[in-house]
Protein backbone atom coordinates (compact mmCIF):
# COMPACT_ATOMS: atom_id res chain seq x y z
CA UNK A 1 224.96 73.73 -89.36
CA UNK A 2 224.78 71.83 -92.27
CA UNK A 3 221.44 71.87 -94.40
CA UNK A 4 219.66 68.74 -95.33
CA UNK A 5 219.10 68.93 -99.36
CA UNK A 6 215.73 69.72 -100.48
CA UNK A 7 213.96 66.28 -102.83
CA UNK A 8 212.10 68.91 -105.58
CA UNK A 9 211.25 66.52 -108.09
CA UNK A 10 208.62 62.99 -107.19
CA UNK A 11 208.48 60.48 -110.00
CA UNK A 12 204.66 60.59 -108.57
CA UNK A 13 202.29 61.87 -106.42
CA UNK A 14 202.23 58.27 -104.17
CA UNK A 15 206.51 58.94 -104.18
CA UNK A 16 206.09 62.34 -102.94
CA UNK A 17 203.60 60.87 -100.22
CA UNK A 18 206.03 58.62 -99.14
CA UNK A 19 208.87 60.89 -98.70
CA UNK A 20 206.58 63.75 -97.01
CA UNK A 21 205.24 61.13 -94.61
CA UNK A 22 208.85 60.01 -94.26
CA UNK A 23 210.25 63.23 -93.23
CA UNK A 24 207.22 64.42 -90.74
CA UNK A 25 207.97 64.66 -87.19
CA UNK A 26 205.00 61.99 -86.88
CA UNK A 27 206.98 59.37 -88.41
CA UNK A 28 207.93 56.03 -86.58
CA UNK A 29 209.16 53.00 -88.30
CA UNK A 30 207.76 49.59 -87.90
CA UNK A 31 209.97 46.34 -87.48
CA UNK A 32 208.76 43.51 -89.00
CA UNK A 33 211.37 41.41 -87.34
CA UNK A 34 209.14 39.94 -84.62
CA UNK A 35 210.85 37.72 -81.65
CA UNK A 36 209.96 34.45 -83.22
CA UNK A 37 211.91 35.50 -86.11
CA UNK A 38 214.79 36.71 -84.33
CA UNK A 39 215.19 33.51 -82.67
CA UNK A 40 214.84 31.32 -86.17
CA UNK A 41 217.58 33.98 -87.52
CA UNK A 42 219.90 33.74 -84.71
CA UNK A 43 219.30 29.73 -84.58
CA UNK A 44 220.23 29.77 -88.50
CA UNK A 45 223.58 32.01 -87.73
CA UNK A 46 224.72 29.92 -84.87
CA UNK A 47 224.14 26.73 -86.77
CA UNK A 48 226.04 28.06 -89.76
CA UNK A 49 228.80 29.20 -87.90
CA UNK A 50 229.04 25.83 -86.11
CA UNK A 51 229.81 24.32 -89.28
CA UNK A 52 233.52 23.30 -89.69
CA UNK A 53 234.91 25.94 -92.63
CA UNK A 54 237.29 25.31 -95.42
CA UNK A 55 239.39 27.82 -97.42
CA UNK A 56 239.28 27.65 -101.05
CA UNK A 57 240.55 29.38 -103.86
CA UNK A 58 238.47 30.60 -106.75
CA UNK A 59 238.74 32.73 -109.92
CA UNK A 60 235.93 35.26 -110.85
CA UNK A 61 235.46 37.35 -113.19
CA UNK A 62 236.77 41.16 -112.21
CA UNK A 63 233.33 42.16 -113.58
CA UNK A 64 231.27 39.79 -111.20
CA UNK A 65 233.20 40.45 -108.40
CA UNK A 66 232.31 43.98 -108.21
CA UNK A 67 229.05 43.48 -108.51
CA UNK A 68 229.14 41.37 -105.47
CA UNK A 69 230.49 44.06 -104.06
CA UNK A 70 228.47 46.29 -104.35
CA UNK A 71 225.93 43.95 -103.86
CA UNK A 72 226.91 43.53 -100.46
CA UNK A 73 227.78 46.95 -99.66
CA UNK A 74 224.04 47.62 -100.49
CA UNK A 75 222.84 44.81 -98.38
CA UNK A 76 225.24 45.84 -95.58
CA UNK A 77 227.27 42.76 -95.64
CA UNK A 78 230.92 41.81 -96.07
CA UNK A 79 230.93 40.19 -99.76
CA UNK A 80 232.98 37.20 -98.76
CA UNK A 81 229.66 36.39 -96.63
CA UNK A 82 227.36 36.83 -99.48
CA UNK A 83 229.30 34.94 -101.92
CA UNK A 84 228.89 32.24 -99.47
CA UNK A 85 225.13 32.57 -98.50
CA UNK A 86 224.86 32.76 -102.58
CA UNK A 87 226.42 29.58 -102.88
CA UNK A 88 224.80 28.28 -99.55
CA UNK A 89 221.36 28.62 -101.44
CA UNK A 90 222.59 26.98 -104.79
CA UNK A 91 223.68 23.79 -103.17
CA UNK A 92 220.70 23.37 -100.72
């Protein structure tokens, strides 16, 4: 059986808290994702994918585009999809 490693060092006494309340049996996360907003997130989704879609072409710096990436690997999202929720948000 593989053991979990041990956190020994806290940048504080408030981070320690965190992590020992964290890793208690007690422990039981909270959504804050509540049914109303749900439904406004799945209304947003379906009306964006509704949306006729063109392909372009476009040149990036190597630099920028691994950022995105990684961007979007930390947000858990393709980065094609961020790129275009990025530029979704510039233009509206």
């Amino acid at each position: 059986m593989k053991k979990e490693p041990a956190i020994g060092h806290f940048v504080d006494d408030e981070e320690k808290e965190i992590v020992e309340a964290v890793e208690s049996a007690d422990f039981h996360p909270v959504s804050v994702l509540t049914p109303d907003l749900r439904a406004q997130y799945e209304a947003a989704a379906h009306a964006t994918m509704n949306e006729r879609r063109v392909k372009i072409s476009l040149r990036l710096p190597e630099s920028d585009l691994l950022r995105l990436k990684a961007r979007a690997l930390r947000e858990g999202m393709p980065y094609q999809t961020l790129i275009n929720s990025i530029l979704h948000k510039a233009v509206s």
